[in-house]
C-alpha atoms as a PDB file:
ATOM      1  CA  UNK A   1     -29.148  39.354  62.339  1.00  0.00           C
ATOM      2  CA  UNK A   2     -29.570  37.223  59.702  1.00  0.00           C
ATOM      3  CA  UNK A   3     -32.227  34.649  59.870  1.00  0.00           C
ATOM      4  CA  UNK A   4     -32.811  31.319  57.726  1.00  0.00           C
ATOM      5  CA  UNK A   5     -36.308  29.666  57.231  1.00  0.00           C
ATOM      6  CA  UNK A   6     -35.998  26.041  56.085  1.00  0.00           C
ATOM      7  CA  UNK A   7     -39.776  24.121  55.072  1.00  0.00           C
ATOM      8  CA  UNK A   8     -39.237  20.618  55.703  1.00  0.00           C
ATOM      9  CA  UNK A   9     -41.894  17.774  54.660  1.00  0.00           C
ATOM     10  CA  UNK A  10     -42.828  17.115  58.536  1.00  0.00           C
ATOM     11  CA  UNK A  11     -41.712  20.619  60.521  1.00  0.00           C
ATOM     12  CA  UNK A  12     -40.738  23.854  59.919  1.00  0.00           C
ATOM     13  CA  UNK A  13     -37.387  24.721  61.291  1.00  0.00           C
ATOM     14  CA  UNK A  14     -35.581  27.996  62.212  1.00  0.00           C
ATOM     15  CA  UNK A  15     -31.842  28.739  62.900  1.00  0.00           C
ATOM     16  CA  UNK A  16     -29.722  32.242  63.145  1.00  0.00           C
ATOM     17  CA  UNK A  17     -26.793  33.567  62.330  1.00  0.00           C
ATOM     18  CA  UNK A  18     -25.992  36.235  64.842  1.00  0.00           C
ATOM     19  CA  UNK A  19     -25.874  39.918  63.906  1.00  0.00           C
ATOM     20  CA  UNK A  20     -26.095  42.259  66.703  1.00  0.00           C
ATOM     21  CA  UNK A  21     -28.937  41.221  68.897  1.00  0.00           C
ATOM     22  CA  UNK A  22     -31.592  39.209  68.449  1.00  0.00           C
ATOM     23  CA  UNK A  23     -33.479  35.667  69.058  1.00  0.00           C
ATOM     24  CA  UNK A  24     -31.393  32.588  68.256  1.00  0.00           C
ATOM     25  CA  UNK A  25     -33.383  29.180  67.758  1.00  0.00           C
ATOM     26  CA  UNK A  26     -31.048  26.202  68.511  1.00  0.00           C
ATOM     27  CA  UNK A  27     -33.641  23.738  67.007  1.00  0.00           C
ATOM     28  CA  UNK A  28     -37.037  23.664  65.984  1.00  0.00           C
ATOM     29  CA  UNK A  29     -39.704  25.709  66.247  1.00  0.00           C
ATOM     30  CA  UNK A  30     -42.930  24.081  67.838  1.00  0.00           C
ATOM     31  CA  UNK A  31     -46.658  25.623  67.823  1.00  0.00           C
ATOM     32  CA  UNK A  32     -49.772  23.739  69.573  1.00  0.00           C
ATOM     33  CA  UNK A  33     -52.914  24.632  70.532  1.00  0.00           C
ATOM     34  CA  UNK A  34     -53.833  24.902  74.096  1.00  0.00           C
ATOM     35  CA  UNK A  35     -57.158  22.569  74.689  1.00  0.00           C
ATOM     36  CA  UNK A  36     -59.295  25.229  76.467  1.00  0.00           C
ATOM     37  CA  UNK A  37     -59.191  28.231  74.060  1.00  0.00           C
ATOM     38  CA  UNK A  38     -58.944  28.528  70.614  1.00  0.00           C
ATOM     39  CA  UNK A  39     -54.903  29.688  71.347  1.00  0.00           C
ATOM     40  CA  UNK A  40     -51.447  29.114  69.669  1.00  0.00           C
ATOM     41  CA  UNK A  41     -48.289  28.766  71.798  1.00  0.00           C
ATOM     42  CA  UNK A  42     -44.864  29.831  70.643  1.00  0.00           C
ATOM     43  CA  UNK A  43     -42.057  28.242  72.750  1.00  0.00           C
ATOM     44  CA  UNK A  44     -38.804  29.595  73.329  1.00  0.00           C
ATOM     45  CA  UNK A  45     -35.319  27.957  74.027  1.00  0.00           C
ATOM     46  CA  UNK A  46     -34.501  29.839  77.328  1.00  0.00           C
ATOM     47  CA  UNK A  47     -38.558  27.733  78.523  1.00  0.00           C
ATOM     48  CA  UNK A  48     -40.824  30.791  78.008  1.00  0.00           C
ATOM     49  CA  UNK A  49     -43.495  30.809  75.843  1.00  0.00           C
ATOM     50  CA  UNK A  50     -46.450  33.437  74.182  1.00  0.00           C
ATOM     51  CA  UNK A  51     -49.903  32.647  73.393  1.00  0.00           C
ATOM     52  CA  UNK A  52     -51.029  34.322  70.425  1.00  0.00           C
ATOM     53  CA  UNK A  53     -55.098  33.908  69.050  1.00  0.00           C
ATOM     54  CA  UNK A  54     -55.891  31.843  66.104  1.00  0.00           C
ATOM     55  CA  UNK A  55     -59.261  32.570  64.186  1.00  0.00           C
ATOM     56  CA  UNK A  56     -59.520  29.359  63.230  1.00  0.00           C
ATOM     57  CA  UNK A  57     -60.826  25.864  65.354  1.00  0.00           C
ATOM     58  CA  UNK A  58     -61.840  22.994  64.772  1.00  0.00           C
ATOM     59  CA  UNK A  59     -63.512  20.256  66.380  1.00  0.00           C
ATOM     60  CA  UNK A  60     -63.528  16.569  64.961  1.00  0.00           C
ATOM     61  CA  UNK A  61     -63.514  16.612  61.330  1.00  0.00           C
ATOM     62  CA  UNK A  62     -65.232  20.695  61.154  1.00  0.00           C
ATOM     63  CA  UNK A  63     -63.183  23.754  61.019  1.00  0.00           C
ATOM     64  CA  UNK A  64     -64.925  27.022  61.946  1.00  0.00           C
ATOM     65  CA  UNK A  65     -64.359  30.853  61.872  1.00  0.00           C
ATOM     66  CA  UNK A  66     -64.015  32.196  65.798  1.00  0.00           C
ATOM     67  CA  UNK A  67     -64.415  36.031  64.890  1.00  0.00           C
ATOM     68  CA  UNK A  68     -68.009  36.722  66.385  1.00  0.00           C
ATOM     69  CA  UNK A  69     -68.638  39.663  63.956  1.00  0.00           C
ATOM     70  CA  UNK A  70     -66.351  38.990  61.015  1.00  0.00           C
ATOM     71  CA  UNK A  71     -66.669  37.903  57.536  1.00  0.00           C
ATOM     72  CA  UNK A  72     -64.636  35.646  55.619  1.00  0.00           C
ATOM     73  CA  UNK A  73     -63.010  36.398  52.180  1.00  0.00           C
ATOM     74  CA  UNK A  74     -62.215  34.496  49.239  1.00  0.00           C
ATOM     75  CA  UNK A  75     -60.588  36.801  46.562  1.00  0.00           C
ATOM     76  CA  UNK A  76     -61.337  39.766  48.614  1.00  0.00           C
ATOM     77  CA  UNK A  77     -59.799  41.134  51.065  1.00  0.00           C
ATOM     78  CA  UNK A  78     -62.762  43.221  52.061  1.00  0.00           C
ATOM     79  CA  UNK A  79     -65.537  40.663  52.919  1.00  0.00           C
ATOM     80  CA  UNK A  80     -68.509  42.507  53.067  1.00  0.00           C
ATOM     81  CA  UNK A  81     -70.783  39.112  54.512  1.00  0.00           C
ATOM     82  CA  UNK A  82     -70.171  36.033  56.282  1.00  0.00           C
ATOM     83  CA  UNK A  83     -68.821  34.188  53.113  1.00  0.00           C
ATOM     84  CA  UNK A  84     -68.064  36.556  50.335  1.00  0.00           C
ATOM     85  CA  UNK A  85     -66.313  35.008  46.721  1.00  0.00           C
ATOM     86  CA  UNK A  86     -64.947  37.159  44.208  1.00  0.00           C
ATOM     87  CA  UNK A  87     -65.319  34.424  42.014  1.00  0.00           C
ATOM     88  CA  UNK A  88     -67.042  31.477  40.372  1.00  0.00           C
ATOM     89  CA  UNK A  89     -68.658  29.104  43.326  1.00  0.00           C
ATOM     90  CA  UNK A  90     -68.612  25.912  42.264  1.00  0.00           C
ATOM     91  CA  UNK A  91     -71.430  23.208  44.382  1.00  0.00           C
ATOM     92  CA  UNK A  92     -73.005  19.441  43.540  1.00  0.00           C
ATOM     93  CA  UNK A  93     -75.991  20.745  45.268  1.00  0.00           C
ATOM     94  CA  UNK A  94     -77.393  23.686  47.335  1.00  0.00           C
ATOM     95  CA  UNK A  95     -79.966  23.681  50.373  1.00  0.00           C
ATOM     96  CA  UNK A  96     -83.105  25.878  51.193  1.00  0.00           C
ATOM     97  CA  UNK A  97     -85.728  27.096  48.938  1.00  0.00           C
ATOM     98  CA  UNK A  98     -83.773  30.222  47.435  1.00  0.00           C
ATOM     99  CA  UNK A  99     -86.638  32.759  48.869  1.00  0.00           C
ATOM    100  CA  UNK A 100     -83.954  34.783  50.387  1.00  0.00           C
ATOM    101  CA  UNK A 101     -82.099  35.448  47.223  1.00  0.00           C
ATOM    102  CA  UNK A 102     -81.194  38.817  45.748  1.00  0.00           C
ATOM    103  CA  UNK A 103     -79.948  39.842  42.634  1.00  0.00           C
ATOM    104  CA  UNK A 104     -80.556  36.830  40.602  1.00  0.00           C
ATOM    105  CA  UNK A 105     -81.113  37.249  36.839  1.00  0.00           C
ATOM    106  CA  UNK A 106     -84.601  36.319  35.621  1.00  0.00           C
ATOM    107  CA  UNK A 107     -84.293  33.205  33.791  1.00  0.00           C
ATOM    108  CA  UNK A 108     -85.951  33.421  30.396  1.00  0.00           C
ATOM    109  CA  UNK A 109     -87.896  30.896  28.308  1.00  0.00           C
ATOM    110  CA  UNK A 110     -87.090  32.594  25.424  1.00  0.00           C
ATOM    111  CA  UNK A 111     -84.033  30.713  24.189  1.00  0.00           C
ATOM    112  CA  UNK A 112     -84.677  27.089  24.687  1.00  0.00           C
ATOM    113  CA  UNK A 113     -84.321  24.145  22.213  1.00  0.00           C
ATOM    114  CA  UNK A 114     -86.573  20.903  21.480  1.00  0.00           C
ATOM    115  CA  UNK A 115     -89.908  20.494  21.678  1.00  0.00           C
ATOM    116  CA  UNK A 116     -91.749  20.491  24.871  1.00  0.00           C
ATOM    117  CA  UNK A 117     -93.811  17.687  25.910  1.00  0.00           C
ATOM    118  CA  UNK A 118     -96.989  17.386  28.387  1.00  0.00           C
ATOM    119  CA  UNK A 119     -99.836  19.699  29.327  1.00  0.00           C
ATOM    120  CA  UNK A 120     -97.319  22.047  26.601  1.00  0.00           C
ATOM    121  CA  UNK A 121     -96.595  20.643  23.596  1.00  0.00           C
ATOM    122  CA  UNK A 122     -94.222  21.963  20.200  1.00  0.00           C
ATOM    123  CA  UNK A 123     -91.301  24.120  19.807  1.00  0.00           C
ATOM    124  CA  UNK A 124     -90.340  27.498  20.777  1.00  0.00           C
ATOM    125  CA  UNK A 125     -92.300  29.901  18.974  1.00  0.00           C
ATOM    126  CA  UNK A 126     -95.133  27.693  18.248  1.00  0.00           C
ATOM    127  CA  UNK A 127     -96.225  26.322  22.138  1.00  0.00           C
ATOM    128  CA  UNK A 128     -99.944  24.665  22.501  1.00  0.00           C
ATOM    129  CA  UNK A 129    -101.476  23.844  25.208  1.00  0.00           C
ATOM    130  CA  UNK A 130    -102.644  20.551  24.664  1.00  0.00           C
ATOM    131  CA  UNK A 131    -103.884  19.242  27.790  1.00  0.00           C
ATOM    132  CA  UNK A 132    -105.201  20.907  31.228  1.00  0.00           C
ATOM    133  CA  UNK A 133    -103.892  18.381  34.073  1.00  0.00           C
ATOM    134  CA  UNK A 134    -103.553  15.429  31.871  1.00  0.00           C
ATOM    135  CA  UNK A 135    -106.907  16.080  29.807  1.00  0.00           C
ATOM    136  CA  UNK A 136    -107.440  16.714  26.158  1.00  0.00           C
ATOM    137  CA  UNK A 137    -108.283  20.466  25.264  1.00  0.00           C
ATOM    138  CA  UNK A 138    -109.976  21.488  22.268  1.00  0.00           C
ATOM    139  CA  UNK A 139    -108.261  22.609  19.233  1.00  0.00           C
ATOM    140  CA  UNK A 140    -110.623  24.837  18.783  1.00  0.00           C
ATOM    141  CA  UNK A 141    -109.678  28.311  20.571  1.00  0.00           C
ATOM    142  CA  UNK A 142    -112.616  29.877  22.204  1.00  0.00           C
ATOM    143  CA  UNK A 143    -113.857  33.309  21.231  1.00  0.00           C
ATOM    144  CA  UNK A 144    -115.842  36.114  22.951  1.00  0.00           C
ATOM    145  CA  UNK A 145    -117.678  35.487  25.996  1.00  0.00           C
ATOM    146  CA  UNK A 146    -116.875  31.915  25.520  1.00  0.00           C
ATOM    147  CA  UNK A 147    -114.913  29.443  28.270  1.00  0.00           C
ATOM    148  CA  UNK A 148    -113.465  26.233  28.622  1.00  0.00           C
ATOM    149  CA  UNK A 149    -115.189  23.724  30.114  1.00  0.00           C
ATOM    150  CA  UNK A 150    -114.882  19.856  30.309  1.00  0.00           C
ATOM    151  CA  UNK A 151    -117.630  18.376  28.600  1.00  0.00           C
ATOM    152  CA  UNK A 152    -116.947  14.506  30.087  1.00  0.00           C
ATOM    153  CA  UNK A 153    -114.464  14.054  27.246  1.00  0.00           C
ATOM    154  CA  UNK A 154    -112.442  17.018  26.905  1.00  0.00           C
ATOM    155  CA  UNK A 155    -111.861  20.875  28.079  1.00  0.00           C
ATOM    156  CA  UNK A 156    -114.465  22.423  24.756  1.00  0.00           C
ATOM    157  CA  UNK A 157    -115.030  26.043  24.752  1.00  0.00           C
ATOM    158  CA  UNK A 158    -119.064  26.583  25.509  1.00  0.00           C
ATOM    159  CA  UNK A 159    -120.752  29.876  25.452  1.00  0.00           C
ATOM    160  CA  UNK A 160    -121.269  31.829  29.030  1.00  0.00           C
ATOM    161  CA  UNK A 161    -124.131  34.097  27.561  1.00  0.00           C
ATOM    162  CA  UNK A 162    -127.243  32.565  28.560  1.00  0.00           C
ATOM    163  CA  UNK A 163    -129.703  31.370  25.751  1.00  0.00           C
ATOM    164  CA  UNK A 164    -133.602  32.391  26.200  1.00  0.00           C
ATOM    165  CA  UNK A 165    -136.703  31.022  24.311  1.00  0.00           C
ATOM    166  CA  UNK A 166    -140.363  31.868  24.564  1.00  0.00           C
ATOM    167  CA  UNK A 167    -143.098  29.849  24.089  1.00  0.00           C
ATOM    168  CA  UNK A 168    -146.883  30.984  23.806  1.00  0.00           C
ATOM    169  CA  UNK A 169    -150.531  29.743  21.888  1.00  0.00           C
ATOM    170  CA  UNK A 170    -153.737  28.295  23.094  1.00  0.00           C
ATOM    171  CA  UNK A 171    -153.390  25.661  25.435  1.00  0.00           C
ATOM    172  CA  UNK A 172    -156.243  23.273  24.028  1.00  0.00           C
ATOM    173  CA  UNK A 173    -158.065  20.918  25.980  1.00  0.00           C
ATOM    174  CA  UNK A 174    -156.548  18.569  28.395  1.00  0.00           C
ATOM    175  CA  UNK A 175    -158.199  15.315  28.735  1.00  0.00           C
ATOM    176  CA  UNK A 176    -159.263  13.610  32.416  1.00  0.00           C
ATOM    177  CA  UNK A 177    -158.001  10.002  33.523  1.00  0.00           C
ATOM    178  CA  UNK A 178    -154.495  10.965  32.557  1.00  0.00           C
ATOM    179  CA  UNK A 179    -151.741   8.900  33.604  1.00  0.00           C
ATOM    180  CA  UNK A 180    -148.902  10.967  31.578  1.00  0.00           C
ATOM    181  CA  UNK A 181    -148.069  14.362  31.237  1.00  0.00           C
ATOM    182  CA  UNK A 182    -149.260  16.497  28.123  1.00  0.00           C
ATOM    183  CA  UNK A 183    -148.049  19.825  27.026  1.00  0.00           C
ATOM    184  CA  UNK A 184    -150.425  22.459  27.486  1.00  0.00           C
ATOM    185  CA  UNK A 185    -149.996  24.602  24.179  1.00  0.00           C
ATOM    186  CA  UNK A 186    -147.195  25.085  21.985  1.00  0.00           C
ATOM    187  CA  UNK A 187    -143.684  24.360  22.908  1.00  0.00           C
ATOM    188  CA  UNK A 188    -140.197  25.382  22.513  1.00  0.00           C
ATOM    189  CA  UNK A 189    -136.295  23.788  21.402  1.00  0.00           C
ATOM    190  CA  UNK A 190    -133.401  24.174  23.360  1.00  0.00           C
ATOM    191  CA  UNK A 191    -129.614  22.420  23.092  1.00  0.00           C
ATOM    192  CA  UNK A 192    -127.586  21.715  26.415  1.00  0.00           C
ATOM    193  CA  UNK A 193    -124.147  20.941  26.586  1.00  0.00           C
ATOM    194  CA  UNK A 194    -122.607  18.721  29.477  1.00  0.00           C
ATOM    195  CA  UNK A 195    -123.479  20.920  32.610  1.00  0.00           C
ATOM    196  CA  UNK A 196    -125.748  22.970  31.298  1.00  0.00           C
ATOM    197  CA  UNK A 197    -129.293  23.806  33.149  1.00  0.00           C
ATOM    198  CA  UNK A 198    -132.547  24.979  31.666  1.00  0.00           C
ATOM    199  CA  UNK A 199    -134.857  27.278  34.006  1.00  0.00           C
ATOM    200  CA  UNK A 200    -138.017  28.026  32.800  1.00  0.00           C
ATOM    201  CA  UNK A 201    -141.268  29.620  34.114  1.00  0.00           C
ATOM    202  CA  UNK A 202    -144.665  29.377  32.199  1.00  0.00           C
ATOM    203  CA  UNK A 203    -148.309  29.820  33.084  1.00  0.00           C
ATOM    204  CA  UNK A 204    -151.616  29.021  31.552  1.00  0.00           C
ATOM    205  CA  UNK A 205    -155.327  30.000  32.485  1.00  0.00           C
ATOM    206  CA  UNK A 206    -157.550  26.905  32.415  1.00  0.00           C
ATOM    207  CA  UNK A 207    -161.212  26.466  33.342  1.00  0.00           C
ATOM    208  CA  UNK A 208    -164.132  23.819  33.359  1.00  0.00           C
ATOM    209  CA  UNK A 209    -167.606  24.705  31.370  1.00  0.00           C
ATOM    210  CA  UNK A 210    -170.770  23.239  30.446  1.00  0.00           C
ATOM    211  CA  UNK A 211    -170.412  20.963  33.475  1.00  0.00           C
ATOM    212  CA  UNK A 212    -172.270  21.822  36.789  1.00  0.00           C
ATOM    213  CA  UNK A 213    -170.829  21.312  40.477  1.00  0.00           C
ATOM    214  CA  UNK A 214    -167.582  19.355  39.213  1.00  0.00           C
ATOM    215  CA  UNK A 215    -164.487  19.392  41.071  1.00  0.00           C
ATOM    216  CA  UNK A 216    -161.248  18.768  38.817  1.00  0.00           C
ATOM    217  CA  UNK A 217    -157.929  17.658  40.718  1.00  0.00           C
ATOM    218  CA  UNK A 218    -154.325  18.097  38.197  1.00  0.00           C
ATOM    219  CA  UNK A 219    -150.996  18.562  38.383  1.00  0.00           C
ATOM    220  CA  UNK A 220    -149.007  21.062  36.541  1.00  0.00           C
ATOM    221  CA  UNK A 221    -145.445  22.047  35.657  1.00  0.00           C
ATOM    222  CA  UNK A 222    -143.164  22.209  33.220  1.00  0.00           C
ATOM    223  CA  UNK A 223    -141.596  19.068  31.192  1.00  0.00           C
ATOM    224  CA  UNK A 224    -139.206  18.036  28.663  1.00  0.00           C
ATOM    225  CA  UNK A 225    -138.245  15.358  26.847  1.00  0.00           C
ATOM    226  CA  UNK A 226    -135.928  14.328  23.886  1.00  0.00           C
ATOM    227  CA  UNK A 227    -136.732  16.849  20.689  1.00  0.00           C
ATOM    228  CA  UNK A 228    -138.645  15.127  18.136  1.00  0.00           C
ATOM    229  CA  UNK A 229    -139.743  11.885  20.287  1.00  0.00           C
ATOM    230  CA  UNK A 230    -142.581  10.618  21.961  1.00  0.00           C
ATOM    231  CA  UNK A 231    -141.402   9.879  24.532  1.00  0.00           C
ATOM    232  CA  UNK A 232    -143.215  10.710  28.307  1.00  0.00           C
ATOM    233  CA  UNK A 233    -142.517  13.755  29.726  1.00  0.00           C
ATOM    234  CA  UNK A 234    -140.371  14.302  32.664  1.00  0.00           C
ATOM    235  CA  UNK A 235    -141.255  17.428  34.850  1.00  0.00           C
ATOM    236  CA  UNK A 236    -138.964  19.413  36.104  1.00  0.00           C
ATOM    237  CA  UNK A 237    -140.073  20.088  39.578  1.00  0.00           C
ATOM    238  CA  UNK A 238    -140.102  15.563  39.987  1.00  0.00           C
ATOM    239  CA  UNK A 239    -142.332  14.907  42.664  1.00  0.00           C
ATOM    240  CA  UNK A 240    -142.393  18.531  43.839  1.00  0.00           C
ATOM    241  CA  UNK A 241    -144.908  19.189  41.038  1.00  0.00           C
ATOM    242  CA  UNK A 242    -148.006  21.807  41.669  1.00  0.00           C
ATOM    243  CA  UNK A 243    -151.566  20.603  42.133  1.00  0.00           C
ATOM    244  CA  UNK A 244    -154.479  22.688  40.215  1.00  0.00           C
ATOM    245  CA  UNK A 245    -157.745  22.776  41.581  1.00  0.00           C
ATOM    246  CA  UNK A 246    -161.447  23.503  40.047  1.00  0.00           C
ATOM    247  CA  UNK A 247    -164.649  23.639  40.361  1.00  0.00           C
ATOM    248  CA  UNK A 248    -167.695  24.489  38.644  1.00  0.00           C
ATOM    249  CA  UNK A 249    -170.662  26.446  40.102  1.00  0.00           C
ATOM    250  CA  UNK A 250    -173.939  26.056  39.157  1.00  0.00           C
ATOM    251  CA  UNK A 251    -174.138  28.192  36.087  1.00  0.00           C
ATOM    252  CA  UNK A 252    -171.305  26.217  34.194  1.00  0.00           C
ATOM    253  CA  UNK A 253    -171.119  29.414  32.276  1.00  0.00           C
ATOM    254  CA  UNK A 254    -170.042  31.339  35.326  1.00  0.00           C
ATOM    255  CA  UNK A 255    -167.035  29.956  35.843  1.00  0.00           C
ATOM    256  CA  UNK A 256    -163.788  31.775  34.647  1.00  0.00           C
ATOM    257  CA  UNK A 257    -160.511  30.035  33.910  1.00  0.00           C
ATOM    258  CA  UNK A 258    -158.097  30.504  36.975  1.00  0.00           C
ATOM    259  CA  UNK A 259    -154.449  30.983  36.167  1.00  0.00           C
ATOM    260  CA  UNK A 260    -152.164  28.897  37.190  1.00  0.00           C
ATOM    261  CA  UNK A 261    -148.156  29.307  37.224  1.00  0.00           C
ATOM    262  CA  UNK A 262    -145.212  27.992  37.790  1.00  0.00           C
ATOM    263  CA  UNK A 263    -141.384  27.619  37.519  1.00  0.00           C
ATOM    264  CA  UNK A 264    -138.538  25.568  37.751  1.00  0.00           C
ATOM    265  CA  UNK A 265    -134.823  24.125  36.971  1.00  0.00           C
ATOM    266  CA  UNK A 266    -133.383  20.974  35.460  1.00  0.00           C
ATOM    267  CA  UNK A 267    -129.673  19.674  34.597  1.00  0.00           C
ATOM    268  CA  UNK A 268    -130.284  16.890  31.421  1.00  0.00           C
ATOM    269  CA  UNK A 269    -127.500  15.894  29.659  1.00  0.00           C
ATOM    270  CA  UNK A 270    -126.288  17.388  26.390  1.00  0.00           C
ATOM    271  CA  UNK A 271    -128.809  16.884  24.355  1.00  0.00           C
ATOM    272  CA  UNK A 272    -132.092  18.588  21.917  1.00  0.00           C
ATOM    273  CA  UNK A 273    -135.060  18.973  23.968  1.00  0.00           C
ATOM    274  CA  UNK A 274    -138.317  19.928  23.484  1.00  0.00           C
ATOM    275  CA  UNK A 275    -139.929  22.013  26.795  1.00  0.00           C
ATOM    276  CA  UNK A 276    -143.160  23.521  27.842  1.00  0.00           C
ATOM    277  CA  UNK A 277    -145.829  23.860  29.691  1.00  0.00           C
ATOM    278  CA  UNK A 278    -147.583  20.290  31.114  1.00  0.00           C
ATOM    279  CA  UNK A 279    -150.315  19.014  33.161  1.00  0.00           C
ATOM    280  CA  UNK A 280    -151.600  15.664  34.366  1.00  0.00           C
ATOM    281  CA  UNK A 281    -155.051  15.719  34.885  1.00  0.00           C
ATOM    282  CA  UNK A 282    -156.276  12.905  36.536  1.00  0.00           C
ATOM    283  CA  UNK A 283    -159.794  13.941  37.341  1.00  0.00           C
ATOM    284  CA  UNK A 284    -162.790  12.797  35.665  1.00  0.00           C
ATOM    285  CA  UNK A 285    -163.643  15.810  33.133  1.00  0.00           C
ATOM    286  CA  UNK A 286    -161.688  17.875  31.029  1.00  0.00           C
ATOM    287  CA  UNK A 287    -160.153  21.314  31.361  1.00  0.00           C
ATOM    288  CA  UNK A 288    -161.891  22.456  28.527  1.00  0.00           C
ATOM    289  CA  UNK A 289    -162.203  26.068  28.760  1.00  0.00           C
ATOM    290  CA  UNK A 290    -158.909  27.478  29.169  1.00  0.00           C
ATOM    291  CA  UNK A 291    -156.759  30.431  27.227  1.00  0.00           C
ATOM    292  CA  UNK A 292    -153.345  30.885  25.948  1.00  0.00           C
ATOM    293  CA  UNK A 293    -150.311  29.313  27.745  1.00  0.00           C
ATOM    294  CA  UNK A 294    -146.846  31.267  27.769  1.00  0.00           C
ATOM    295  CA  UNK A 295    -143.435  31.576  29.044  1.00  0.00           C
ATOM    296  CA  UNK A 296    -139.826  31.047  28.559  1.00  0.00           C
ATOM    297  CA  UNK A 297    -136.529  28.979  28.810  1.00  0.00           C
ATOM    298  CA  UNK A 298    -132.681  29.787  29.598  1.00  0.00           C
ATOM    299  CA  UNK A 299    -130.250  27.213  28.918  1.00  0.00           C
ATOM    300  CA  UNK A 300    -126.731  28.967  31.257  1.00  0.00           C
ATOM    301  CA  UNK A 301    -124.703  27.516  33.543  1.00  0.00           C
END
């Protein structure tokens, strides 16, 4: 049998020319799909028919794959996943954060052209880092043991070792009716940088003589103020500051200077100071028989 397939704009149509045997179509050829199941339906002249499955549905405007289990190729006849290309894919735009990816190149930084602009400035090669979420950074590069830190202005590098002084000498007399603080004794220099603190601790023995059944109320602490002013002091405790008490016996030689101690923390700004060891004495006589005053200062973070 002999049979002649003709491909017409609209239909597809089928006729015979008889051999021995055979099927003989006297028109054309018709295939629908049943509304149930996702089905063909070839029908015959003599008014039979046969269904025969169709991978393939669609419903409205979306066409779908029916195989529960199978894998659609495109260039390969061997799909290996749902959608497999042997080929270029070619998208507008893709959905989905990419987590599940696999084998995806690393993308290197290494080839790119222009200058960058930002928190990164300059050209391949030759980046800086500029700014740190929109603020200036230093061009100075820090060294060891240093860090940035922003200093109100800008991200400056600032030493993390901690920087200690010691202070020590005779304390002197400290004169009653005060209103003021006064350093007890010699005092020491230190430089802060924005957020910088200075802890301290210092101690001094003081004691009243040639005065007989006195009692002398002070307060002492420790205090700074801006290097090379005059201005008052500030202690560093504020109104936490410790209160010194003495009193003389009746032999005003007999009575030995008591030692009295203390220690504390402040956050200035940046600035010079000059610290030490204070007291406000506010009692009617003066500590006037007292020894050496000493301690020490760490400016850190």
């Amino acid at each position: 049998m002999k049979t002649i397939i003709t491909l017409s704009l609209f239909l597809l149509s089928v006729s015979t020319v008889f051999a021995a045997g055979g099927v003989r179509v006297n028109g054309d050829l018709t295939l629908e799909k049943e509304t149930a199941d996702p089905y063909r339906v070839m029908y015959f002249s003599d008014g039979s028919s046969q269904q025969f499955a169709s991978p393939w549905s669609y419903d409205g405007n979306n066409i779908y794959f029916n195989s529960i289990g199978g894998n659609v190729g495109i260039g390969t006849p061997t799909p290996s996943t749902k959608l497999d290309v042997s080929g270029t894919v070619k998208a507008t735009s893709f959905q989905g954060d990419g987590s599940a990816l696999t084998n995806v190149s690393t993308i290197s930084a290494t080839n790119f052209t222009g200058a960058l602009s930002g928190d990164v400035t300059g050209n391949q090669g030759s980046t800086v880092v500029s700014k740190i979420r929109g603020t200036s950074v230093s061009s100075t590069a820090p060294s060891v043991n240093q860090a940035l830190m922003f200093d109100g202005t800008s991200w400056t590098p600032v030493n993390l070792t901690p920087t200690v002084v010691t202070f020590g000498g005779y304390a002197g007399e400290i004169a009653g009716f005060a209103y003021e603080y006064v350093f007890a004794g010699p005092t020491a220099v230190v430089t802060t940088k924005g957020g910088q603190m200075i802890i301290g601790f210092g101690q001094a023995p003081l004691g009243l003589t040639n005065e007989t059944n006195v009692f002398a109320l002070f307060q002492y602490d420790l205090c700074y103020r801006a290097n090379g002013t005059a201005d008052n002091l500030i202690g560093f405790n504020g109104i936490n500051y410790s209160i010194g008490k003495l009193m003389s016996g009746v032999d005003p030689d007999s009575t030995l200077p008591l030692s009295f101690s203390v220690g504390g923390s402040v956050m200035p700004s940046a600035g010079t100071w000059e610290v030490g060891y204070c007291i406000l004495n506010y009692s009617d006589y003066t500590l006037n028989y007292n020894d050496y005053s000493n301690g020490w200062f760490m400016v850190t973070y």
